[in-house]
Protein backbone atom coordinates (compact mmCIF):
# COMPACT_ATOMS: atom_id res chain seq x y z
CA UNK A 1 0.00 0.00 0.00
CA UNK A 2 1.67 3.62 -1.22
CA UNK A 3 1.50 6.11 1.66
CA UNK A 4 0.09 9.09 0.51
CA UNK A 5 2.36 11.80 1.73
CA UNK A 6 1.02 15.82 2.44
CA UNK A 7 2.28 18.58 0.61
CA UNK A 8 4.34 19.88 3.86
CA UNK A 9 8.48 18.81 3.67
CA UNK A 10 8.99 16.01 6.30
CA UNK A 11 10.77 18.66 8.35
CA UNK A 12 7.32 20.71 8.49
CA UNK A 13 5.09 17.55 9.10
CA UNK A 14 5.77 15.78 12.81
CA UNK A 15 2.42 14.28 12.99
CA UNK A 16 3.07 12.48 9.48
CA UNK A 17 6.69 11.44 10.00
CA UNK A 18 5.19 9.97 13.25
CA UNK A 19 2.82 7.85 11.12
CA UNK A 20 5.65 6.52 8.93
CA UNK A 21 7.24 5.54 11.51
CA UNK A 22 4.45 3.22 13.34
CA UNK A 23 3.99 1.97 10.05
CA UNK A 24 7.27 0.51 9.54
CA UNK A 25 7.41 -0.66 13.15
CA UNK A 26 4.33 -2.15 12.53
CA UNK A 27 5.95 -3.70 9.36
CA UNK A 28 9.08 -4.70 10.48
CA UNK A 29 7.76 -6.74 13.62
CA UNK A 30 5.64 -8.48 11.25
CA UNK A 31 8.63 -9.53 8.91
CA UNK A 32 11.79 -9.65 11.73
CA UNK A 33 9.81 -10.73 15.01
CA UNK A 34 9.00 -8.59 17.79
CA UNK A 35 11.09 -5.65 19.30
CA UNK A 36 12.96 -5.24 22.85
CA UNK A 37 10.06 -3.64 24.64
CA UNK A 38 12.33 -2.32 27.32
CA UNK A 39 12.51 0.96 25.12
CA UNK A 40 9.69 3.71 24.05
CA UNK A 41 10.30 4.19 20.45
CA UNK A 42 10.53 8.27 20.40
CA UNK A 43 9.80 10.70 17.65
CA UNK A 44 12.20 10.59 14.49
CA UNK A 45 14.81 13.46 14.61
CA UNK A 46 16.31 15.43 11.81
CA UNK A 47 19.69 15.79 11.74
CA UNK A 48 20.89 19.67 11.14
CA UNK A 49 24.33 19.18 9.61
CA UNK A 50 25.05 16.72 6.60
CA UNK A 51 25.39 13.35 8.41
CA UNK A 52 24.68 9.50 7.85
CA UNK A 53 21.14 8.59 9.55
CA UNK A 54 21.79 6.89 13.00
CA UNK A 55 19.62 6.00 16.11
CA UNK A 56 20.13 6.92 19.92
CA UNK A 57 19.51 5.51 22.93
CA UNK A 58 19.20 5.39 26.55
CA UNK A 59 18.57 2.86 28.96
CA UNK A 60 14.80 3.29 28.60
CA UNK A 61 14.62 4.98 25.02
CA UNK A 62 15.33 5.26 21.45
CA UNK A 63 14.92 7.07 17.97
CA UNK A 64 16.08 7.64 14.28
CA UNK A 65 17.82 10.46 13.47
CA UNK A 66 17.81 10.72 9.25
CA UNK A 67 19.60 13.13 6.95
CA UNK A 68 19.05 16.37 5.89
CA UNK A 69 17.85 14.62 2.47
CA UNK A 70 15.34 13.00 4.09
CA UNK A 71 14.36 16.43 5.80
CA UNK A 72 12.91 18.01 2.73
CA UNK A 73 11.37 14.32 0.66
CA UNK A 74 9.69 11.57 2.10
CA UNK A 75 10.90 8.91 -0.29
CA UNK A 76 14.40 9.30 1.69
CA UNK A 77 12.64 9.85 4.68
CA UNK A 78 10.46 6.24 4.41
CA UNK A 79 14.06 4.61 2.89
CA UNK A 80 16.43 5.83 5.76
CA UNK A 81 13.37 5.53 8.05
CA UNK A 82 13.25 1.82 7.26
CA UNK A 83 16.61 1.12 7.34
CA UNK A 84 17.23 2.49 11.21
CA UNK A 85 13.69 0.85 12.05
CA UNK A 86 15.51 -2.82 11.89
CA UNK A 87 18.05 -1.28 14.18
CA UNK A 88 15.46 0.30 16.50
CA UNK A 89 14.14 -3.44 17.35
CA UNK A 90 17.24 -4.43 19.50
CA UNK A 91 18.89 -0.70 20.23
CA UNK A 92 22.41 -0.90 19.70
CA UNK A 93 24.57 2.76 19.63
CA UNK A 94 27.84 2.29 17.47
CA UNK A 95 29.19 -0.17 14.78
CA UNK A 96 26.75 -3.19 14.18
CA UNK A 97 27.73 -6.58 12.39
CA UNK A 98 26.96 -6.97 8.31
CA UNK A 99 24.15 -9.10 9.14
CA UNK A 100 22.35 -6.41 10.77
CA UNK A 101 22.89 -3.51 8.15
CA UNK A 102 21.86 -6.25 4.96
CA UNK A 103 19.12 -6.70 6.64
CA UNK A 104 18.12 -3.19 7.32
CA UNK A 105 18.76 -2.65 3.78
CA UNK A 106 16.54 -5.51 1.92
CA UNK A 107 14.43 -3.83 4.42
CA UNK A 108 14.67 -0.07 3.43
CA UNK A 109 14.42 -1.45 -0.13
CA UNK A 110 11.23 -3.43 0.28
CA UNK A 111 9.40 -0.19 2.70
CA UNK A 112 10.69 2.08 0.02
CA UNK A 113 8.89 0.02 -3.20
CA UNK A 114 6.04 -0.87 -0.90
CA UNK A 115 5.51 2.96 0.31
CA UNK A 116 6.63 5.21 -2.05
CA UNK A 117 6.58 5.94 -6.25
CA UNK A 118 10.30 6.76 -6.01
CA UNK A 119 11.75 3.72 -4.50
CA UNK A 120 15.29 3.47 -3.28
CA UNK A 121 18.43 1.63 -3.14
CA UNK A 122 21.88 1.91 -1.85
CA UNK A 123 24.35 3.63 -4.09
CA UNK A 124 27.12 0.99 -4.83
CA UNK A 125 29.73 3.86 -5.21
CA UNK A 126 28.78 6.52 -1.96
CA UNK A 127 27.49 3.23 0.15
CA UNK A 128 29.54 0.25 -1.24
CA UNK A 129 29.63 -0.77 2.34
CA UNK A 130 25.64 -1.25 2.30
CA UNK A 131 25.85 -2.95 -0.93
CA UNK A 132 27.95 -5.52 0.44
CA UNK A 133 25.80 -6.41 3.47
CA UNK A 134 22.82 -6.62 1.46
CA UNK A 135 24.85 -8.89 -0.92
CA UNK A 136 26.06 -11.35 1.99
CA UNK A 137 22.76 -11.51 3.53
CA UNK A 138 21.50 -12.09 0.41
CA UNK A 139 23.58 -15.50 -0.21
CA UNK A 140 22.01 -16.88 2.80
CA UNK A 141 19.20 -19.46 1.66
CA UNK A 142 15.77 -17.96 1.37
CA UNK A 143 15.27 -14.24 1.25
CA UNK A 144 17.14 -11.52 3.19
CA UNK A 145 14.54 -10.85 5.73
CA UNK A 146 13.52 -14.15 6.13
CA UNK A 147 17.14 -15.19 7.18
CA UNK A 148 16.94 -11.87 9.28
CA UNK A 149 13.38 -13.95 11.50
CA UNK A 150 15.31 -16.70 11.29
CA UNK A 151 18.23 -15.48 13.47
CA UNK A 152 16.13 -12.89 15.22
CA UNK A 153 13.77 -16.39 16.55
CA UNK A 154 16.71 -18.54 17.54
CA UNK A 155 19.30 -16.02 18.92
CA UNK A 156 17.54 -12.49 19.53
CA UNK A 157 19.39 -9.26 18.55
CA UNK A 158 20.68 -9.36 14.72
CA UNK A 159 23.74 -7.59 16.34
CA UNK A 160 24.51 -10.26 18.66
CA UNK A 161 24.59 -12.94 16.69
CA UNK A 162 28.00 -15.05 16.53
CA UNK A 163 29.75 -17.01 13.34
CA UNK A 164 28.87 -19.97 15.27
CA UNK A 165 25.15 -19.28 15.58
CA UNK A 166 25.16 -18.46 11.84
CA UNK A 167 26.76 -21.96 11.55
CA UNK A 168 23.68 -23.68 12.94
CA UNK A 169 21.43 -22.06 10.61
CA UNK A 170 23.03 -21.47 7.55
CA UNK A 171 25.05 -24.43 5.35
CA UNK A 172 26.96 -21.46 3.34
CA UNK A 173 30.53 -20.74 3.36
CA UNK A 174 32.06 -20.01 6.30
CA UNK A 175 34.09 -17.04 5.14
CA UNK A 176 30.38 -15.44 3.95
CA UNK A 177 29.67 -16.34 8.14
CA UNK A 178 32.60 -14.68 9.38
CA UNK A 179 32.14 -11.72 7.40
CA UNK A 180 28.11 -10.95 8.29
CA UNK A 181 28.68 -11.78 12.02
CA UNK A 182 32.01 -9.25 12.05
CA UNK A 183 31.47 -5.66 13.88
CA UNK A 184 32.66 -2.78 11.68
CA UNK A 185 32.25 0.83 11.64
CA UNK A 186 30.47 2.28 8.91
């Protein structure tokens, strides 16, 4: 179902960026599994300087901050929305494993052509580092966010989740393993 998005910039519209947001909660619980509770999902933030979209949290809870792109047209705003939603369900502040951004990718990708008329995807040459999560999590047998329940029902947090782990679920090659469970900075 397109979302059918007010004249208002993003930046001008709380009430509607709110909406997104549930709606891709909503969404992503019913694809990845439920979300750690322990946190109140907050009101997505702008970021005022050119910056990479990121979430926050404390101890009790957490948000999305997206770009200044996404500020001024909702297609970015519903892609990078997407993408930090996955990361909103186990709230994790720094580098995350490869597993965890391909799947907030195939996610962002799949909100983006669901949602919008101007889907979305990671540029291979400003983001090659998305384009090779979303390519490792997409070797893994079924789709992307299916292997993304998968782990998410066995071991909890995407983030967490160990070579070994992957092991047990996944017959693939072990250097593809290694590589998705590694942390890295982005």
């Amino acid at each position: 179902m397109k979302l059918s998005f007010p004249p208002e910039r993003p930046d001008s519209d709380a009430t509607f960026v709110w909406h997104v947001q549930q709606v891709l909660l909503q969404a992503v619980e019913s694809l990845l599994g439920p979300r750690d509770s322990r946190y109140t999902i907050c009101q997505p933030r702008f970021l005022t300087t050119p910056g990479q979209p990121h979430i926050w949290s404390t101890t009790d809870q957490a948000g999305a901050y997206v770009s200044t792109a996404a500020a001024g047209y909702w297609p970015t705003l519903v892609y990078e929305l997407a993408h930090e939603t996955v990361h909103l369900l186990n709230p994790v502040v720094g580098p995350t494993n490869l597993l965890e951004e391909g799947v907030a990718v195939a996610f962002s990708i799949s909100q983006s052509a669901s949602l919008t008329d101007h889907p979305q995807r990671p540029c291979p040459t400003a983001q090659p580092y998305y384009v090779t999560a979303l390519s490792l999590v997409e070797s893994l047998p079924g789709s992307a966010l299916l292997a993304g329940r998968r782990v998410r029902k066995h071991f909890g947090a995407l983030g967490h989740v160990t070579q070994h782990q992957l092991e047990s679920l996944f017959p693939v090659d072990t250097s593809v393993l290694t590589k998705l469970a590694a942390h890295n900075a982005t």
